[in-house]
C-alpha atoms as a PDB file:
ATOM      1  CA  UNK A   1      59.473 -23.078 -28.126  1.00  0.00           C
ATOM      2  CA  UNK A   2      59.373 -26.115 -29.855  1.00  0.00           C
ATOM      3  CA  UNK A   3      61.925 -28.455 -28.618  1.00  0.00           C
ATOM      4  CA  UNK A   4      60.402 -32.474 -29.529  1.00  0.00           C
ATOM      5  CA  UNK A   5      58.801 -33.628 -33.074  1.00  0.00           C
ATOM      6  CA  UNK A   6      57.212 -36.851 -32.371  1.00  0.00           C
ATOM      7  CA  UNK A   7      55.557 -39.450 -35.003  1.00  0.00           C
ATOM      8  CA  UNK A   8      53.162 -41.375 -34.456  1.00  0.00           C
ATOM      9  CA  UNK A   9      52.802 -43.936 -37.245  1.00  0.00           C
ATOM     10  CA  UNK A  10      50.136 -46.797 -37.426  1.00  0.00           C
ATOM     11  CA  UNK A  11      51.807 -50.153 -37.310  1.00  0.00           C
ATOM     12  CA  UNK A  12      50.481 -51.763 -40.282  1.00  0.00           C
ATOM     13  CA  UNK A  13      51.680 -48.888 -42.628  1.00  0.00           C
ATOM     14  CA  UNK A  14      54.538 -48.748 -41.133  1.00  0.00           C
ATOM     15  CA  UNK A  15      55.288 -51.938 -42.571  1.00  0.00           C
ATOM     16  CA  UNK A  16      55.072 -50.889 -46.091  1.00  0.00           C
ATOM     17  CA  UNK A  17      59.133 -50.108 -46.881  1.00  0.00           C
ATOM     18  CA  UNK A  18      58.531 -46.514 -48.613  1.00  0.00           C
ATOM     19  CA  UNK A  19      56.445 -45.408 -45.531  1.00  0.00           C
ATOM     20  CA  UNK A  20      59.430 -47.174 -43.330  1.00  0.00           C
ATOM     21  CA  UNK A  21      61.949 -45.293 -44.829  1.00  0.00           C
ATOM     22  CA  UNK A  22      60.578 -41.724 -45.239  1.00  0.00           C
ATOM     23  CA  UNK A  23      59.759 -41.247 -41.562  1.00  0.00           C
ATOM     24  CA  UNK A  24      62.642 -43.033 -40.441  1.00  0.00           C
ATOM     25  CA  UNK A  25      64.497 -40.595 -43.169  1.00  0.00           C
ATOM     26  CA  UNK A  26      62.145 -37.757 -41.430  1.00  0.00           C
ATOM     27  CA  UNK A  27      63.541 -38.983 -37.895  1.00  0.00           C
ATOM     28  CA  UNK A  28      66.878 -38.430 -38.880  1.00  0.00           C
ATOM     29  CA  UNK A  29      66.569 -34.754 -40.664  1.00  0.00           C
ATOM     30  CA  UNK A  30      64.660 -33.608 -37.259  1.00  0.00           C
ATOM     31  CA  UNK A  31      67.513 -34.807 -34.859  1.00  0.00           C
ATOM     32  CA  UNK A  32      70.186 -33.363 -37.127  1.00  0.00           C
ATOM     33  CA  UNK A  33      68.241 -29.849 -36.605  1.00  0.00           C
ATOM     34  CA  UNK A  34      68.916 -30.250 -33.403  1.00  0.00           C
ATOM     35  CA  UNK A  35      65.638 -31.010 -31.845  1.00  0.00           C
ATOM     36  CA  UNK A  36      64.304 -34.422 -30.029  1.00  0.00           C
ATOM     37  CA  UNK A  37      62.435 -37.114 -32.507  1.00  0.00           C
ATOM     38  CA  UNK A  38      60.775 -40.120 -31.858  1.00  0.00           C
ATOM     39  CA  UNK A  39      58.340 -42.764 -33.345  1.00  0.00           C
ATOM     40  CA  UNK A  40      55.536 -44.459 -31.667  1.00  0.00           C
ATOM     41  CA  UNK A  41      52.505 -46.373 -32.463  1.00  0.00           C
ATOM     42  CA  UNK A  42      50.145 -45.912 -30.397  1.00  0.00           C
ATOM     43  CA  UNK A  43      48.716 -42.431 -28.484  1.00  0.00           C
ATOM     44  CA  UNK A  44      49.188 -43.776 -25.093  1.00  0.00           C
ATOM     45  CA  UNK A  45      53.096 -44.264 -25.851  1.00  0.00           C
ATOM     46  CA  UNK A  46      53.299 -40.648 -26.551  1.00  0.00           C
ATOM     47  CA  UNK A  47      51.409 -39.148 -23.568  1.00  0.00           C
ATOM     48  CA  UNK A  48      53.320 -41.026 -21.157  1.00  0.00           C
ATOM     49  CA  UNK A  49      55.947 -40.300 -22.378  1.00  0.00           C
ATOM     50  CA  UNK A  50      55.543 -36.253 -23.392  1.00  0.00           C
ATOM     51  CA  UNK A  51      52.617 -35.659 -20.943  1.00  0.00           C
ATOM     52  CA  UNK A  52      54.901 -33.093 -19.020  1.00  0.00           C
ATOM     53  CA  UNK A  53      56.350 -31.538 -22.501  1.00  0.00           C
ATOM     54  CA  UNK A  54      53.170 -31.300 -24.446  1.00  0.00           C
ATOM     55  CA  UNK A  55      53.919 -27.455 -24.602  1.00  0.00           C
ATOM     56  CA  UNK A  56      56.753 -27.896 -26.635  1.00  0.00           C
ATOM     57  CA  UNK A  57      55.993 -30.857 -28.308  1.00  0.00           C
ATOM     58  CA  UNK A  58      54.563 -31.328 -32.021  1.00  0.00           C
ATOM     59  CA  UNK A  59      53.110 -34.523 -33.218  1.00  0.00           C
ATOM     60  CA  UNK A  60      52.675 -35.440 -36.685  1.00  0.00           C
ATOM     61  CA  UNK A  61      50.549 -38.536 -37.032  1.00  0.00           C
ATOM     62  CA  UNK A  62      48.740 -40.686 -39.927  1.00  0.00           C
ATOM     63  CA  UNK A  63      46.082 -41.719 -37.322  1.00  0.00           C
ATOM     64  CA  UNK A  64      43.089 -39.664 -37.539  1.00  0.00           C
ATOM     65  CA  UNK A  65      41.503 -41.106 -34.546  1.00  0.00           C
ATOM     66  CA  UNK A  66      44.460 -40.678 -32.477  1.00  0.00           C
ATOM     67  CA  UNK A  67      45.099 -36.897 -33.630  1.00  0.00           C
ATOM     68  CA  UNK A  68      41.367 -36.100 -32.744  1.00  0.00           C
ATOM     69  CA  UNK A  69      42.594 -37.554 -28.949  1.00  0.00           C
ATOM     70  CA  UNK A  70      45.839 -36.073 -28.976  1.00  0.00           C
ATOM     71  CA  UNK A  71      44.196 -32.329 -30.047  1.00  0.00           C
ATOM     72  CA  UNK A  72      41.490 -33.191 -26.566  1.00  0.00           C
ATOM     73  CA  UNK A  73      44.245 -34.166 -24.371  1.00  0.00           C
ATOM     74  CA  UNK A  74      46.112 -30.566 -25.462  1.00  0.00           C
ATOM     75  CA  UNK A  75      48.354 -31.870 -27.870  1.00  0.00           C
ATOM     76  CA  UNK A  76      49.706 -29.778 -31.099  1.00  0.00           C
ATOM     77  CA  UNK A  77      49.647 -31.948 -34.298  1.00  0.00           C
ATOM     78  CA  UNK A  78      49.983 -32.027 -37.296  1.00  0.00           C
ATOM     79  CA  UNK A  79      48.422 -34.822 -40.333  1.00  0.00           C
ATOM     80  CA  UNK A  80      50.111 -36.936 -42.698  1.00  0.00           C
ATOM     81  CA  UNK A  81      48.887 -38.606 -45.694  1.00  0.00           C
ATOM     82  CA  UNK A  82      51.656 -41.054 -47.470  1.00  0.00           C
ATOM     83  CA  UNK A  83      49.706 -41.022 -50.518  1.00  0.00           C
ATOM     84  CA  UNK A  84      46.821 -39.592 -52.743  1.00  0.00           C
ATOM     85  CA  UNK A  85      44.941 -43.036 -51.958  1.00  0.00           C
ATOM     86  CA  UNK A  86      45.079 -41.882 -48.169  1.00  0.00           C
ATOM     87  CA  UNK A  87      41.271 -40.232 -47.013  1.00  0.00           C
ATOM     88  CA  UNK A  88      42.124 -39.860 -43.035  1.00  0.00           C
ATOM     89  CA  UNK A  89      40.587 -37.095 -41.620  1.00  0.00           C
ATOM     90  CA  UNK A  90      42.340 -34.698 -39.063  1.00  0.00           C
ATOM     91  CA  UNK A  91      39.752 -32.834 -37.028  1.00  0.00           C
ATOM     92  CA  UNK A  92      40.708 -29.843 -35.483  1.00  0.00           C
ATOM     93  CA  UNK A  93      44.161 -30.034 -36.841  1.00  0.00           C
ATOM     94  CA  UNK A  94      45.326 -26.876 -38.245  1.00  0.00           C
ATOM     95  CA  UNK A  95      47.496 -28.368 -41.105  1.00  0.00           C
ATOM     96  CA  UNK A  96      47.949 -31.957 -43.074  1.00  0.00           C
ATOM     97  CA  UNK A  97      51.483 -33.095 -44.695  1.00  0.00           C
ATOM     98  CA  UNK A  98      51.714 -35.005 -47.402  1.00  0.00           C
ATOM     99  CA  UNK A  99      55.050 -36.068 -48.676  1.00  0.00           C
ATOM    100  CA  UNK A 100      56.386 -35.641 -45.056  1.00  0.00           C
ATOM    101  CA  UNK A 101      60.509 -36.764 -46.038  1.00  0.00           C
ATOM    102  CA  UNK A 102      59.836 -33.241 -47.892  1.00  0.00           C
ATOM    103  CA  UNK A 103      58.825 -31.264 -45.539  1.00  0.00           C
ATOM    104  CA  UNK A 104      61.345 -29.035 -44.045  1.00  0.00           C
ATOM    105  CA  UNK A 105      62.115 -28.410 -40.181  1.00  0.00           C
ATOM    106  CA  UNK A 106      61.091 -24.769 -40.578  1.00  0.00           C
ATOM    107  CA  UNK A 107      57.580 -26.029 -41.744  1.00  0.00           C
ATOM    108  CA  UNK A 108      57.047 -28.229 -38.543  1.00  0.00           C
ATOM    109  CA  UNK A 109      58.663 -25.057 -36.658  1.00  0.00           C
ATOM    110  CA  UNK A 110      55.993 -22.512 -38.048  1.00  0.00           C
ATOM    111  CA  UNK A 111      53.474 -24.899 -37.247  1.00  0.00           C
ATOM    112  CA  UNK A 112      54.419 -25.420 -33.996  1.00  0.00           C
ATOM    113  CA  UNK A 113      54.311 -21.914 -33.499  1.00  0.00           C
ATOM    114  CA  UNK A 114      50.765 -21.446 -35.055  1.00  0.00           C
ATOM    115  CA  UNK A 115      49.442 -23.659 -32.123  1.00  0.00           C
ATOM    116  CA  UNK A 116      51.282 -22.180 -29.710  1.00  0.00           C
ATOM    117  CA  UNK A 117      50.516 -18.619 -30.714  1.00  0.00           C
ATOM    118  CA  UNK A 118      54.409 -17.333 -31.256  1.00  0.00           C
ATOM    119  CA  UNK A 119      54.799 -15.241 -34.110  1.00  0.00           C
ATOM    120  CA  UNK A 120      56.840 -16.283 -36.939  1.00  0.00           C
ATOM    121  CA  UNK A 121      60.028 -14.881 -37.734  1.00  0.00           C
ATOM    122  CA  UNK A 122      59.584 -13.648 -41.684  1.00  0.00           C
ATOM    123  CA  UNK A 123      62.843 -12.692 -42.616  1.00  0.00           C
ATOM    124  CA  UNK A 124      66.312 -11.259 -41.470  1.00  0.00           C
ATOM    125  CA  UNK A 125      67.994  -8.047 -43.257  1.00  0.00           C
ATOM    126  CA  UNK A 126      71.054  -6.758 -42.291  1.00  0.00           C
ATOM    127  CA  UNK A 127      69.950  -4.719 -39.439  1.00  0.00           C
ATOM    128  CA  UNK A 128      66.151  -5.866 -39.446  1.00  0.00           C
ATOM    129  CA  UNK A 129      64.291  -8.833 -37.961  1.00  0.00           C
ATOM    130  CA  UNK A 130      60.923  -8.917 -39.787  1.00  0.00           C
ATOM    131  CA  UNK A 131      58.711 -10.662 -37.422  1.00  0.00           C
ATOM    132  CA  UNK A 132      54.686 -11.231 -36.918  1.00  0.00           C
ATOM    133  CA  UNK A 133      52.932  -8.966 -34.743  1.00  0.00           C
ATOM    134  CA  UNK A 134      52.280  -9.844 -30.968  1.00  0.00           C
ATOM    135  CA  UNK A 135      49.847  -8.235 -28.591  1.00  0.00           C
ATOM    136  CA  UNK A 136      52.979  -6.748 -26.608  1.00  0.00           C
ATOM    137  CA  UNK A 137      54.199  -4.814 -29.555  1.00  0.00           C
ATOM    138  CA  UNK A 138      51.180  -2.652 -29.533  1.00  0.00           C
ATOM    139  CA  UNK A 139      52.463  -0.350 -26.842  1.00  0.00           C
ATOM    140  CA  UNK A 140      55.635  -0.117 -28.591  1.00  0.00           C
ATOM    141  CA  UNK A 141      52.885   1.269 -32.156  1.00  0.00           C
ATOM    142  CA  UNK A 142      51.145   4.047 -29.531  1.00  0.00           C
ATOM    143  CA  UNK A 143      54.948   5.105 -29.211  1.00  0.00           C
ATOM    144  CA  UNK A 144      55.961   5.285 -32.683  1.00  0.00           C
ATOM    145  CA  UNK A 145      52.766   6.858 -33.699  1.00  0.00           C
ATOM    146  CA  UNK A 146      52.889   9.608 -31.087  1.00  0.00           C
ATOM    147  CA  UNK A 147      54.152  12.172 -32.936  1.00  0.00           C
ATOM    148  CA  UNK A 148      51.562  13.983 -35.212  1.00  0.00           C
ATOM    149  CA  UNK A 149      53.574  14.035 -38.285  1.00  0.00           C
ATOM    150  CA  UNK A 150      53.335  10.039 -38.549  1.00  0.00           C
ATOM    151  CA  UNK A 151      49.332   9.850 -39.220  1.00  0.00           C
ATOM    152  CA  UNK A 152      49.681  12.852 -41.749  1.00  0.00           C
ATOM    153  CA  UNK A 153      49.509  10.335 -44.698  1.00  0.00           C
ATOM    154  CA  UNK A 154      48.010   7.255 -42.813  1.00  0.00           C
ATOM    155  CA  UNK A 155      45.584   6.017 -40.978  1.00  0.00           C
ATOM    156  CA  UNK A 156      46.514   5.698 -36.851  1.00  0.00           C
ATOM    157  CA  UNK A 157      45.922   3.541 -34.137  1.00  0.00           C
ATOM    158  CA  UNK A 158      42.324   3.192 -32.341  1.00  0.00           C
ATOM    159  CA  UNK A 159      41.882   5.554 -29.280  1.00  0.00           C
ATOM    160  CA  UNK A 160      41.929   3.220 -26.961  1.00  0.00           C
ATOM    161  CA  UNK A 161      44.454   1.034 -27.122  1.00  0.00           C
ATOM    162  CA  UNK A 162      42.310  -2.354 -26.012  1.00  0.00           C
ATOM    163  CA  UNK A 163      40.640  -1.688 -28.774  1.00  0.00           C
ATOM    164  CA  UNK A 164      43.687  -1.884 -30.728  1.00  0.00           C
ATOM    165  CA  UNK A 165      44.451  -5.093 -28.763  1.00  0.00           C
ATOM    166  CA  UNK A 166      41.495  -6.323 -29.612  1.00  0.00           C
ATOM    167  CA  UNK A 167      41.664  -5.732 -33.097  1.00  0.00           C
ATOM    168  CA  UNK A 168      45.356  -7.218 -33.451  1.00  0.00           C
ATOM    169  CA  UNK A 169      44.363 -10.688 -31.493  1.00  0.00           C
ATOM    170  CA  UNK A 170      41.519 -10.775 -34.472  1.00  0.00           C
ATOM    171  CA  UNK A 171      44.431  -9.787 -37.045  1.00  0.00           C
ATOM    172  CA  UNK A 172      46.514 -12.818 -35.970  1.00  0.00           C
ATOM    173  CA  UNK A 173      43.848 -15.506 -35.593  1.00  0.00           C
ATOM    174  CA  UNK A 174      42.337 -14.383 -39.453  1.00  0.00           C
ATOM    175  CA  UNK A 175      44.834 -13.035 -41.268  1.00  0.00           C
ATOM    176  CA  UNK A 176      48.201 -14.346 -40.476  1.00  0.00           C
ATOM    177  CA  UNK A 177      46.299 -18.017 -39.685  1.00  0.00           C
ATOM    178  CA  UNK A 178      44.301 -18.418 -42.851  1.00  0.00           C
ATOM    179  CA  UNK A 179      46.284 -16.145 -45.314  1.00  0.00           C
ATOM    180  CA  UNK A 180      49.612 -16.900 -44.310  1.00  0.00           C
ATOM    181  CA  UNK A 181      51.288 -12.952 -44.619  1.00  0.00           C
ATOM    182  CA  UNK A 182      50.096  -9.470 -43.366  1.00  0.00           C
ATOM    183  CA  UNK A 183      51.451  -6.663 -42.337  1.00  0.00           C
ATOM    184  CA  UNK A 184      54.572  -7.298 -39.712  1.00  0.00           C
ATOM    185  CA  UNK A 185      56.593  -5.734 -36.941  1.00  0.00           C
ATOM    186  CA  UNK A 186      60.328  -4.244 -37.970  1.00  0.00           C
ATOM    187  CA  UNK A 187      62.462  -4.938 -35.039  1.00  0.00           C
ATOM    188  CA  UNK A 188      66.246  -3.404 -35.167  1.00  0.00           C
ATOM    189  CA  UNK A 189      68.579  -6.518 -34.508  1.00  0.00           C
ATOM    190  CA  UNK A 190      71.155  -4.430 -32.631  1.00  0.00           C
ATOM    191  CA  UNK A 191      68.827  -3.137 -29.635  1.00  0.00           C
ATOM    192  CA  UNK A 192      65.617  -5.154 -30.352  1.00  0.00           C
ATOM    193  CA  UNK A 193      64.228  -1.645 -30.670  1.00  0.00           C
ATOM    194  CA  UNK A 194      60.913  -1.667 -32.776  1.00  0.00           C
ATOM    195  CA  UNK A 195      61.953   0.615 -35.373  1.00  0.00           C
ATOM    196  CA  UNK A 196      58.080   0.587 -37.230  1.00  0.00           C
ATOM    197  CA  UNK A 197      55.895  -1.898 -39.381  1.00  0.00           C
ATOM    198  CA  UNK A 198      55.518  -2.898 -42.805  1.00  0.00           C
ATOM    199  CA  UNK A 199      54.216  -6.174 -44.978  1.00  0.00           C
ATOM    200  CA  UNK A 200      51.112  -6.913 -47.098  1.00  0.00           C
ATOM    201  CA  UNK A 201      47.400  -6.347 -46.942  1.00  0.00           C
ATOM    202  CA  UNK A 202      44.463  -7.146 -49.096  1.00  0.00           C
ATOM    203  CA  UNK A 203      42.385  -4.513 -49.708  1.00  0.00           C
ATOM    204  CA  UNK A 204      38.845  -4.199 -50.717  1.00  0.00           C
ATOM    205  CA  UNK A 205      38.506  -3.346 -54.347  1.00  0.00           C
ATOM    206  CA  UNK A 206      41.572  -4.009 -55.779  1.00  0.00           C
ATOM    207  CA  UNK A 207      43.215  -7.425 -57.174  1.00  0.00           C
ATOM    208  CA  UNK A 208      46.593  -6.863 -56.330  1.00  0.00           C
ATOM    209  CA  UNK A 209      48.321  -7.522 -52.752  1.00  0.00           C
ATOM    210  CA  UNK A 210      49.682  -3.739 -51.113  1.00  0.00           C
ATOM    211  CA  UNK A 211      52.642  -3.163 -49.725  1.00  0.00           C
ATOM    212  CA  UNK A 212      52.608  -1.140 -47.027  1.00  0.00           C
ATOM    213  CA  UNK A 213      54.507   0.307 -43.886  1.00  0.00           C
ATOM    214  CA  UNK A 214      56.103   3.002 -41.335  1.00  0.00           C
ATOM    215  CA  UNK A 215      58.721   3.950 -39.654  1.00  0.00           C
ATOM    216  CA  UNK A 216      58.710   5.472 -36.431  1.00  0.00           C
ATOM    217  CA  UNK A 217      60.109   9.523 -36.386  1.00  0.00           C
ATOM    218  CA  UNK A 218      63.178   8.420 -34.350  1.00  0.00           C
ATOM    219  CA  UNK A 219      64.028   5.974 -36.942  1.00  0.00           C
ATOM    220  CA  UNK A 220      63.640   7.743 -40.439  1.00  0.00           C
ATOM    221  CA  UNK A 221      66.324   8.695 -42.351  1.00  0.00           C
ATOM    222  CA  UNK A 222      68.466   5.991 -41.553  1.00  0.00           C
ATOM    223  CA  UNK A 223      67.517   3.578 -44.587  1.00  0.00           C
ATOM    224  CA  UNK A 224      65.077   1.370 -42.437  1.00  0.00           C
ATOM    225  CA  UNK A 225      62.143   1.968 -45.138  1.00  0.00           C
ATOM    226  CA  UNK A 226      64.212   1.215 -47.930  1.00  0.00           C
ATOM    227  CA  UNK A 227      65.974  -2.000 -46.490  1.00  0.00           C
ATOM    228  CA  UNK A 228      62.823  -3.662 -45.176  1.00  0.00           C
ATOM    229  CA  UNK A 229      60.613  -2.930 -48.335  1.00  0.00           C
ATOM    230  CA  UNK A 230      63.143  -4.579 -50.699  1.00  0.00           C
ATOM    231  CA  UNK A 231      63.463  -7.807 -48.421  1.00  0.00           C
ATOM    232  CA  UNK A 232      59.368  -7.908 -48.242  1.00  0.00           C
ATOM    233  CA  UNK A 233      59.103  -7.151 -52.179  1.00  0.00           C
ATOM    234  CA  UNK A 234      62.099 -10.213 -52.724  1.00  0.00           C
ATOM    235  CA  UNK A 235      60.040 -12.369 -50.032  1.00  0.00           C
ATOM    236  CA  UNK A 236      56.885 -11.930 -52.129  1.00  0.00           C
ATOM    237  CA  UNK A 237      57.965 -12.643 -55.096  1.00  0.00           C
ATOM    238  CA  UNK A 238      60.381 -15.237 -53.944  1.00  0.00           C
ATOM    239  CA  UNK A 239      58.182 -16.948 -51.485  1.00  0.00           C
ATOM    240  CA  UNK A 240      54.968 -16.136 -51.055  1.00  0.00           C
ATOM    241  CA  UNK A 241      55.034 -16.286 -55.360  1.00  0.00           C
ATOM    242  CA  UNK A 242      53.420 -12.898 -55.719  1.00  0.00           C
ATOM    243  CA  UNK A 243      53.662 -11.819 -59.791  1.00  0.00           C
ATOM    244  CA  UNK A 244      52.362  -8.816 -59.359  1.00  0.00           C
ATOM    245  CA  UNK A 245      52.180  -6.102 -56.225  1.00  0.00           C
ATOM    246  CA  UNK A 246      50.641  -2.548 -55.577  1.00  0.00           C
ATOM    247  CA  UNK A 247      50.953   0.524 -53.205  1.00  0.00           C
ATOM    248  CA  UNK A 248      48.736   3.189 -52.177  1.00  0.00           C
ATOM    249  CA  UNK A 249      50.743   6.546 -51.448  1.00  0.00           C
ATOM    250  CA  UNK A 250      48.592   9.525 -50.805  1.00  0.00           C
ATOM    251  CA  UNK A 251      49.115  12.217 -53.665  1.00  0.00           C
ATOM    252  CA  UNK A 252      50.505  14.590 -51.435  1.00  0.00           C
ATOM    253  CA  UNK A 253      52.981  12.090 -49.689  1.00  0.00           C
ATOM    254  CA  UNK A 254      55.982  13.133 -52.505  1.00  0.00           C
ATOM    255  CA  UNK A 255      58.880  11.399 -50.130  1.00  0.00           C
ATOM    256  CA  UNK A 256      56.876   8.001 -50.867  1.00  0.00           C
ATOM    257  CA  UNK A 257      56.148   8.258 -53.895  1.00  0.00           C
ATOM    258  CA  UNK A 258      59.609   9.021 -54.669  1.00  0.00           C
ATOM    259  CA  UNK A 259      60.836   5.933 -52.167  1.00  0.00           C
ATOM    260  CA  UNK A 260      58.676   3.364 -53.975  1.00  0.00           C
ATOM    261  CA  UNK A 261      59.547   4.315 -57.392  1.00  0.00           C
ATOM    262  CA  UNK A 262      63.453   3.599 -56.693  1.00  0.00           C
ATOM    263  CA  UNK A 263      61.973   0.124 -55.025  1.00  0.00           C
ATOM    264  CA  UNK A 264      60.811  -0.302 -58.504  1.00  0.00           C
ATOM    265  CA  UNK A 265      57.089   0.830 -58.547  1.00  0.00           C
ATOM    266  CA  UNK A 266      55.351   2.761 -61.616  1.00  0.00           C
ATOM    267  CA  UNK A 267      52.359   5.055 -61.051  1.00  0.00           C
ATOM    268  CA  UNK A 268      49.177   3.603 -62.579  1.00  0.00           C
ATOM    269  CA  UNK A 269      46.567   5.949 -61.526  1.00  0.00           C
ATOM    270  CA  UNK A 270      44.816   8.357 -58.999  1.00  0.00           C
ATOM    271  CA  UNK A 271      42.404   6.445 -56.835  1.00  0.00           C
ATOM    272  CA  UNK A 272      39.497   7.284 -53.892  1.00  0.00           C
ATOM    273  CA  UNK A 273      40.288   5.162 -50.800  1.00  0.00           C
ATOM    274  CA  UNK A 274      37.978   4.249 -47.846  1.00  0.00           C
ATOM    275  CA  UNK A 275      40.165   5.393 -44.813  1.00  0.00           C
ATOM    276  CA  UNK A 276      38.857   4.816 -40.811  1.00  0.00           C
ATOM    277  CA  UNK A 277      36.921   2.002 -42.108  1.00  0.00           C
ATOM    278  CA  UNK A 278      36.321   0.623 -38.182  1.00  0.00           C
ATOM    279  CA  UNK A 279      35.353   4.027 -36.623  1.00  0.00           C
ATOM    280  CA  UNK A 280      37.234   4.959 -33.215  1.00  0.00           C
ATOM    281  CA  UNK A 281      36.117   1.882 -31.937  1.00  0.00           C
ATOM    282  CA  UNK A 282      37.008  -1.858 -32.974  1.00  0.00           C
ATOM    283  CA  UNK A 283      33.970  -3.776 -32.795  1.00  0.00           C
ATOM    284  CA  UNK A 284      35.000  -7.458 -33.638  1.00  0.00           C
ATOM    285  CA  UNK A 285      35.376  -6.373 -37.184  1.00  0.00           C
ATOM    286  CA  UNK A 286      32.127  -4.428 -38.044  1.00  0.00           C
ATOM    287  CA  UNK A 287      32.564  -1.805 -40.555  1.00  0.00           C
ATOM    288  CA  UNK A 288      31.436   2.193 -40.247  1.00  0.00           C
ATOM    289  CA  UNK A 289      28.283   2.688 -41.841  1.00  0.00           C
ATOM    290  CA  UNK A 290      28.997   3.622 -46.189  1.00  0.00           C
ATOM    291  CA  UNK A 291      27.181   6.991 -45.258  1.00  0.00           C
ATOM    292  CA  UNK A 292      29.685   7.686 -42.848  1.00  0.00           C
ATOM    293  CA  UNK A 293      32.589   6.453 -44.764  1.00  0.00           C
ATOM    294  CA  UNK A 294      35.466   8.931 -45.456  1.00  0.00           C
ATOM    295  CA  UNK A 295      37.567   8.805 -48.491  1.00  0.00           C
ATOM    296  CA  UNK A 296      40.821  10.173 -49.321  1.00  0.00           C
ATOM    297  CA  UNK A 297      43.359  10.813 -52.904  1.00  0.00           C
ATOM    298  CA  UNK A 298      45.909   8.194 -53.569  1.00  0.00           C
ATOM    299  CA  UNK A 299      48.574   7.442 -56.022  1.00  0.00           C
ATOM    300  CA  UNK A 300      48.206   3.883 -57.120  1.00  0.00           C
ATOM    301  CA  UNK A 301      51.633   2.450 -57.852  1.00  0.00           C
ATOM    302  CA  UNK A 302      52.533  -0.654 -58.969  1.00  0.00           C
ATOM    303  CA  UNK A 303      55.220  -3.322 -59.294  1.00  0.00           C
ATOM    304  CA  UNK A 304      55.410  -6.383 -61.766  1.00  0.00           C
ATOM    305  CA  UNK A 305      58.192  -8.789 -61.045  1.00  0.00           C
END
């Protein structure tokens, strides 16, 4: 958990009064969120200072020698450029600021967590924490997809559940890290129960972002669906500045097709799908061969906002 935001600022910019004032501005917001700031000039400062709190410590930095040493020494950090004149180069840093007075704490937070591999927490609904995926919920997934009647309309789990393990480390590293959304876990705020999964995916073949999800047998029936596919559609339109989303029901599947059309969604067509496109066995992404590919009907619904 991240509990220290650190800058480290080269002196001579620090000089200039803008640059002065933004991260001493910067300082300020991070300590009135309630976490530990400081500014120093020089990498050394910082790791004898933090050396024992580098796990919870972020550093943002202008120097991109001193990030480079930082990142080797097992720091997290984070670039900043004060201007478009400013050409420093950040290797190995997972993200660059610019404008950092406007950057807000849940950015650094979310970056933090990046590096230190927590998911992030998407949204809150009334009952619902919308979360990332972890490797621990997959046990929880072979439980809610137990039952035979949840893979009647979708695709399940791999056999062997270190496959699935496998495949969900893979799913965090190159799809939450480079596209920034995906498909989460639904966790019911009164027990922590997981209650099921839903989100976005990109599929091959079409243009438009899917909304999917499921909720576990125990679950259904109490409104889960409904409540956490209205917060994701209002998140992607609201956040993640989607104009346009689809779904892919299959035709027999009447209870979704009727639950996405009150969510808003208009049939568009009839469509062949690739399902199992991984086989029983996850094998670091490779697909089953097209000859063995399996296809199935679906409904093709879609939402304009």
């Amino acid at each position: 958990m991240l509990k220290a935001l650190v800058f480290l600022i080269d002196k001579d910019k620090y000089c200039d009064e803008k640059i002065k004032a933004d991260i001493d501005e910067t300082v300020r917001y991070v300590r009135e969120c309630g976490y530990s700031s400081e500014l120093f000039h020089s990498a050394e400062e910082i790791e004898s200072s933090f050396a024992s709190e580098k796990e919870t410590t972020l550093v943002a930095t202008d120097r991109g020698e001193a990030s480079e040493k930082l990142l080797a020494d097992g720091y997290y950090v984070v670039g900043v450029l004060h201007d478009d004149r400013d050409v420093q180069e950040f290797k190995g840093a997972k993200y660059v600021f610019s404008e950092i007075e406007n950057v807000d704490m849940d950015s650094f937070v979310k970056v933090f967590q990046r590096y230190a591999e927590e998911p992030w927490e998407i949204l809150r609904t009334e009952r619902l924490l919308i979360r990332e995926t972890t490797i621990e919920d997959v046990d929880e997934f072979y439980k809610l997809y137990s039952d035979p009647s949840m893979t009647e309309f979708i695709e399940g789990l791999f056999e062997d559940p270190e496959d699935e393990k496998r495949y969900q480390r893979d799913y965090i590293k190159k799809v939450y890290g480079l596209m920034g959304f995906g498909v989460w876990t639904l966790v019911r705020l009164s027990d922590g129960a997981i209650v099921g999964r839903a989100g976005y995916s990109v599929r091959n073949g079409f243009d438009e972002v899917e909304l999917g999800y499921l909720i576990g047998k125990d679950y259904q029936r109490q409104g889960y669906a409904m409540e956490a596919c209205q917060a994701i559609l209002d998140y992607g339109r609201d956040v993640l500045q989607f104009d346009k989303v689809q779904t892919l029901v299959k035709a027999e599947n009447e209870a979704s097709i009727a639950m996405c059309e009150k969510l808003g969604f208009v049939k568009d067509s009839e469509v062949d799908v690739e399902e199992n496109i991984y086989g029983n066995e996850y094998k670091g992404g490779g697909k089953v061969d097209i000859s063995k590919a399996t296809f199935g009907k679906y409904v093709r619904m879609t939402r304009v906002f």
